[in-house]
N, C-alpha and C. Protein backbone atom coordinates (compact mmCIF):
# COMPACT_ATOMS: atom_id res chain seq x y z
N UNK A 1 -95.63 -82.67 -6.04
CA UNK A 1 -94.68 -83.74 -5.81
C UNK A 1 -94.36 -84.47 -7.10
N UNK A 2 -94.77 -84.81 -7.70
CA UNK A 2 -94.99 -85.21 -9.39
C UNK A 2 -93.99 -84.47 -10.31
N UNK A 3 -94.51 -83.41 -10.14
CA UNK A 3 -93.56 -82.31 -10.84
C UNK A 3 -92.09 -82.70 -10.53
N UNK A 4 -91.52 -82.56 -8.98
CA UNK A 4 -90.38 -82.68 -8.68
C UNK A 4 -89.79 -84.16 -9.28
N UNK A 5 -90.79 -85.12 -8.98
CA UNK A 5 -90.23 -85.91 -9.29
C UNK A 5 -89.80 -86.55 -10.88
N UNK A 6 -90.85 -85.80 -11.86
CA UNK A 6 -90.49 -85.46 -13.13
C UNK A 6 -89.23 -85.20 -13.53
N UNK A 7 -89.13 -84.15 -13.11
CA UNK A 7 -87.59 -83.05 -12.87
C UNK A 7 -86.31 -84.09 -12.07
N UNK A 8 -86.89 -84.77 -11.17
CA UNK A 8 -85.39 -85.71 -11.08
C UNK A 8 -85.38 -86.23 -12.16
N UNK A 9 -86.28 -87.12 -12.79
CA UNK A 9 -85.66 -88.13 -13.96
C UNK A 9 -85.35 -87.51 -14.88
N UNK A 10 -85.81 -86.32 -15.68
CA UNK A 10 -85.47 -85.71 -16.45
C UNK A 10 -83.63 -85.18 -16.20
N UNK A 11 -83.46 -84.74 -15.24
CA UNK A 11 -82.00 -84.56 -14.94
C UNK A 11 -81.07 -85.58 -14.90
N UNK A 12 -81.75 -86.62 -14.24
CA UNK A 12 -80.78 -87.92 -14.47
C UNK A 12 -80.92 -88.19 -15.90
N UNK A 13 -81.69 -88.23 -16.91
CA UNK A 13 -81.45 -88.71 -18.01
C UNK A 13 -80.82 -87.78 -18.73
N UNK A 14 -80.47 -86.41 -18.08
CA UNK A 14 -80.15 -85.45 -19.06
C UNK A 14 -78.15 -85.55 -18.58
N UNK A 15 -77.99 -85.95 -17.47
CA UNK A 15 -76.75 -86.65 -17.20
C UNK A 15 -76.03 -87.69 -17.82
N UNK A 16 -76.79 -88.76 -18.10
CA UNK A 16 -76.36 -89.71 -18.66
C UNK A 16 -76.25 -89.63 -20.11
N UNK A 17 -76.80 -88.77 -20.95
CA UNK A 17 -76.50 -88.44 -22.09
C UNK A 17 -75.25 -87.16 -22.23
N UNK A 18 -75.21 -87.24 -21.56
CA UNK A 18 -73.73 -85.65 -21.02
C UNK A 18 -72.74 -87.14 -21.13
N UNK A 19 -72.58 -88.03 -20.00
CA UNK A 19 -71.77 -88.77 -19.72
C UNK A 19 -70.65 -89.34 -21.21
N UNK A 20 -72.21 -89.83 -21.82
CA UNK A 20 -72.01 -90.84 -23.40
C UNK A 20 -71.21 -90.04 -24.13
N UNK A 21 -71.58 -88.31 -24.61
CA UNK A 21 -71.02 -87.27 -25.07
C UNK A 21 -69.64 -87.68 -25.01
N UNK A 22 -69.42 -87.35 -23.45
CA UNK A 22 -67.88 -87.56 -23.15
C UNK A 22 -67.00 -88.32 -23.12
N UNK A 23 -67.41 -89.71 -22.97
CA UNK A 23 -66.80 -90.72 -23.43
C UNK A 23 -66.84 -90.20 -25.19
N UNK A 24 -67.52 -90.23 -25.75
CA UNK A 24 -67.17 -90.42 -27.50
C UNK A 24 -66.05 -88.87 -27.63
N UNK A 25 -66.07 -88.27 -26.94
CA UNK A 25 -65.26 -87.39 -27.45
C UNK A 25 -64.02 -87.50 -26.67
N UNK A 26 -63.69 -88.16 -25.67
CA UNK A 26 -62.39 -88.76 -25.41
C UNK A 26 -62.18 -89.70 -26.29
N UNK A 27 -62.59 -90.83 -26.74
CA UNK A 27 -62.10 -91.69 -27.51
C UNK A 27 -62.01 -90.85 -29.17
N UNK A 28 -62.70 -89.95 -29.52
CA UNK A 28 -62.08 -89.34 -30.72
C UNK A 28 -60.82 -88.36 -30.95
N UNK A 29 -60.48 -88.05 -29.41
CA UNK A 29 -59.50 -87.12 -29.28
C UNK A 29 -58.31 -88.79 -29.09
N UNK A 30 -58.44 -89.65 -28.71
CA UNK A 30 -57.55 -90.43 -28.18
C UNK A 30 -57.19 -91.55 -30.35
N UNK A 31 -58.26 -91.33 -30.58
CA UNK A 31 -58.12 -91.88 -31.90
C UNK A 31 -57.39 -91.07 -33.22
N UNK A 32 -57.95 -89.54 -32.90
CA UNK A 32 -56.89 -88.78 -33.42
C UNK A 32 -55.01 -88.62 -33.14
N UNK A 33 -55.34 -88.61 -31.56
CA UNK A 33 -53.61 -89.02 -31.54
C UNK A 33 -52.88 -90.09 -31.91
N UNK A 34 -53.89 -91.04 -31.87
CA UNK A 34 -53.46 -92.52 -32.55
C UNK A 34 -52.78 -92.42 -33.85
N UNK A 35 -53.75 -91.30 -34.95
CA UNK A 35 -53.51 -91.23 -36.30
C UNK A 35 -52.29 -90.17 -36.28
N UNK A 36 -52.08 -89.11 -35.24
CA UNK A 36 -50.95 -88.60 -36.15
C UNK A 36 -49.95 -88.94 -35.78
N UNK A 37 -49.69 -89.81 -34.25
CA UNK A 37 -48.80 -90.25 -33.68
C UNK A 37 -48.01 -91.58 -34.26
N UNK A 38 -48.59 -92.61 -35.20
CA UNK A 38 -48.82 -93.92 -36.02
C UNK A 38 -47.45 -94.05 -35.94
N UNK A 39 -46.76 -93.32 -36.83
CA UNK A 39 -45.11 -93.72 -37.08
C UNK A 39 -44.34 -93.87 -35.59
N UNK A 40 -44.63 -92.48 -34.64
CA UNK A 40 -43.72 -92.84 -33.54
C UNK A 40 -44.31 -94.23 -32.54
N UNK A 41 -45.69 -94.32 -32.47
CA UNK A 41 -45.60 -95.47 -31.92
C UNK A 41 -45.34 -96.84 -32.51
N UNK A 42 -45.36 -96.92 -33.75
CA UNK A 42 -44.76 -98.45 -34.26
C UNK A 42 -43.65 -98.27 -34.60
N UNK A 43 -42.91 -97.47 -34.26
CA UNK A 43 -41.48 -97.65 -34.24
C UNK A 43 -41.28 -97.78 -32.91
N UNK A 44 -41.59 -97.24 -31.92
CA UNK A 44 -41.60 -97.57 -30.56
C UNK A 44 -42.02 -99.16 -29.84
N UNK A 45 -43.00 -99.04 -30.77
CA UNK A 45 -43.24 -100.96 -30.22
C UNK A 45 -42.32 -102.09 -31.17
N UNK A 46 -41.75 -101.47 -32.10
CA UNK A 46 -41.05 -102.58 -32.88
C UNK A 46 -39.75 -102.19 -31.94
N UNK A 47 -39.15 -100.92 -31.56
CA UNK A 47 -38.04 -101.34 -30.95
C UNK A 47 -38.06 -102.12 -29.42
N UNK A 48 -39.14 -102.07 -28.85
CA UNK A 48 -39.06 -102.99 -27.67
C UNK A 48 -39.55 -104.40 -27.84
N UNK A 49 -40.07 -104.28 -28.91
CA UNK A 49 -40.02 -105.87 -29.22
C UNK A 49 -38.98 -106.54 -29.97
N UNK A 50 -37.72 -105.90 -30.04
CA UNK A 50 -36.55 -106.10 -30.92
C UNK A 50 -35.80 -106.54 -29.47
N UNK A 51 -36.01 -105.46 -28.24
CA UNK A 51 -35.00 -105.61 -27.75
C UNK A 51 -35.81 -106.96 -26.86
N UNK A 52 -36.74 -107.28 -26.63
CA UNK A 52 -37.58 -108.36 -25.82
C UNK A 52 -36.70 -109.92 -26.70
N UNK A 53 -36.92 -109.47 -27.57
CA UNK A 53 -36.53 -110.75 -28.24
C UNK A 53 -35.09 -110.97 -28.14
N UNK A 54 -34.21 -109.92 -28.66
CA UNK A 54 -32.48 -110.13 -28.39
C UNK A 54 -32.18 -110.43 -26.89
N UNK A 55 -32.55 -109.94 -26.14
CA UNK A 55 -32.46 -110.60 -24.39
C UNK A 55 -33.10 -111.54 -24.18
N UNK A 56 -34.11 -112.04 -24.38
CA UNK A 56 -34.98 -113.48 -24.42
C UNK A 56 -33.70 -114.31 -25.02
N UNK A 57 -33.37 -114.06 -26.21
CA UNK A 57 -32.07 -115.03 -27.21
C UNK A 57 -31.20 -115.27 -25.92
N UNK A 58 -30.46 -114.42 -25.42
CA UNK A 58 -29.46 -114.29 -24.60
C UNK A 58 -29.22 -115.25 -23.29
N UNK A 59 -30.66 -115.67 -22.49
CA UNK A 59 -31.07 -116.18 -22.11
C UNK A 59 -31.28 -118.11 -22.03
């Protein structure tokens, strides 16, 4: 019984280090698109904040 119950915690801890893995390698895949994507998204947020502001004026 010992044994088994060894073997659960060992699996749960061997899960939760799987989990961590995957989070850091989504956020490095999500940080890489950040970097090659850079130009289209700050041109993308400067033009909706161009147009936020000219209709806010309007207003």
């Amino acid at each position: 019984m010992k044994k088994i119950r060894e073997l659960a915690k060992s699996f749960i801890m061997e899960e939760d280090a799987v989990g961590v893995v995957e989070i850091i390698l989504i956020l490095v895949v999500l940080i890489g698109l950040v970097i090659i994507f850079k130009e289209q998204l700050t041109s993308l947020v400067k033009n909706i904040l161009a147009k936020i502001t000219k209709q806010s004026n309007s207003i």
